[in-house]
Structures are given as structure tokens and as C-alpha cells.
Protein backbone atom coordinates (compact mmCIF):
# COMPACT_ATOMS: atom_id res chain seq x y z
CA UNK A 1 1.68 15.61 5.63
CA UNK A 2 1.01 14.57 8.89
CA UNK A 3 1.54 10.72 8.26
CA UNK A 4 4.55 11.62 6.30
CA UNK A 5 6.32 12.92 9.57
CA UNK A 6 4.34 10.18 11.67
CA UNK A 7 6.00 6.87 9.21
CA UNK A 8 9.59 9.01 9.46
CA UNK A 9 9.49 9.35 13.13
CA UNK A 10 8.54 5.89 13.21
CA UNK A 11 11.31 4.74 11.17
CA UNK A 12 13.65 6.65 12.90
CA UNK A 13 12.66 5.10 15.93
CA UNK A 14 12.48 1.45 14.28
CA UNK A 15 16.13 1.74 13.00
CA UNK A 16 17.78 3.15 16.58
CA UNK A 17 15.84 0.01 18.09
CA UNK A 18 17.08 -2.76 15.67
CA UNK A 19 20.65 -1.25 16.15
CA UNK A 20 20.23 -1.57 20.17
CA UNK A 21 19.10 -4.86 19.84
CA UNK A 22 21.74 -6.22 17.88
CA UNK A 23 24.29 -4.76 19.88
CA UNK A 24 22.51 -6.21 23.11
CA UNK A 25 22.13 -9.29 21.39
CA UNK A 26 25.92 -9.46 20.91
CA UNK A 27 26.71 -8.22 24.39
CA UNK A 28 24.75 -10.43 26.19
CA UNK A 29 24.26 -13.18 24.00
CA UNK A 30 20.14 -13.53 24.46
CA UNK A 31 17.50 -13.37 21.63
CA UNK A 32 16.03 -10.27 21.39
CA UNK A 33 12.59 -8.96 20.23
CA UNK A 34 11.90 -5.71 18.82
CA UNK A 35 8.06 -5.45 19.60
CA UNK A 36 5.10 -2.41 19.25
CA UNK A 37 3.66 -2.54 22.99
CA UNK A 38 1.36 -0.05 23.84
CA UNK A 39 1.94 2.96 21.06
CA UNK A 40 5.20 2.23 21.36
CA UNK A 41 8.80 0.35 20.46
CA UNK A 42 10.27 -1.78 22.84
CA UNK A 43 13.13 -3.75 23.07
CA UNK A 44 12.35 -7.06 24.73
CA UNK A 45 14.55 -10.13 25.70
CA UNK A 46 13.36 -13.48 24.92
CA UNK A 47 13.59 -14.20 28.94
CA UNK A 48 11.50 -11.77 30.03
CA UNK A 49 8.92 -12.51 27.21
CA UNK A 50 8.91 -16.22 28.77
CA UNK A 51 8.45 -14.65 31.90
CA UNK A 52 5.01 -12.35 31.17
CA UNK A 53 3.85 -15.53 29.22
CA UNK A 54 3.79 -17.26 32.71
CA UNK A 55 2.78 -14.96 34.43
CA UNK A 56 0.14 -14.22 32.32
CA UNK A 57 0.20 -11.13 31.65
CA UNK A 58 -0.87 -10.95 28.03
CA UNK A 59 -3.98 -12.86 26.98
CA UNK A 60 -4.89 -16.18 27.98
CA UNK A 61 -3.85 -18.23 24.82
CA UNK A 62 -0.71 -15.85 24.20
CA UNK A 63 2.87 -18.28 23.50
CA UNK A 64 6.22 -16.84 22.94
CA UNK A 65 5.75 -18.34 18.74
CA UNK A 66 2.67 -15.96 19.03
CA UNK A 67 4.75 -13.04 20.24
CA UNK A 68 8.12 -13.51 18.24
CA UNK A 69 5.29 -13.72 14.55
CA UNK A 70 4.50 -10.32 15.58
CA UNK A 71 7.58 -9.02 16.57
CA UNK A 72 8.89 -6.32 13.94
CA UNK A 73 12.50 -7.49 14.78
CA UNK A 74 14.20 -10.78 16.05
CA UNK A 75 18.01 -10.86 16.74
CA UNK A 76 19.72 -14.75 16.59
């Protein structure tokens, strides 16, 4: 019962974020990712990805093609 309301919440919170992307997407006319980062979902632009790459701020090895396989959600 438990992981019943756990996978709905999540869900919930998957569908608001894929909406919010789009319409970012559309707005601002970036790419963006819809990623789990620490225990939760984040919406991500492709820039700023590009950015913590550089900076190195994810492991050493980490590309963006790494980052947008993972990524639950990708806007065009």
C-alpha cells in the first residue's frame, strides 16, 4: 500500500514536471531535461547541464549524452 501511494505521488509529480517543461521549452525556446537529482524531480535546461559538466560537478567522465540517456524527459 505504501508503494502504491509512493508510484502515484511520483507520477503526479512526473506529469506536473513534463507539462512545465514543455511550456518552458516553448517560452524560451531551450532544450529541456526532466531529470531525478537527489530524491527528487528537477527541471533542468540543457545550458545549465553544459555548465555543471564543466564545472565538474558530477563525476569525472559525466557528458551531457550521459545525462540526457538518463533523463526521464527531453523537450525538442
Amino acid at each position: 500500500m505504501f508503494r502504491l501511494i509512493k508510484d502515484l505521488i511520483f507520477a503526479w509529480r512526473y506529469k506536473w514536471a513534463v507539462k512545465k517543461a514543455v511550456e518552458l521549452s516553448r517560452l524560451y525556446g531551450m532544450k529541456f531535461y526532466v531529470i531525478h537529482l537527489n530524491g527528487k524531480i528537477k527541471i533542468v535546461p540543457k545550458r545549465t547541464i553544459k555548465e555543471l559538466v564543466a564545472r565538474r560537478r558530477f563525476r569525472k567522465g559525466v557528458t551531457v549524452q550521459d545525462i540526457e540517456k538518463r533523463a526521464l524527459f527531453v523537450t525538442h
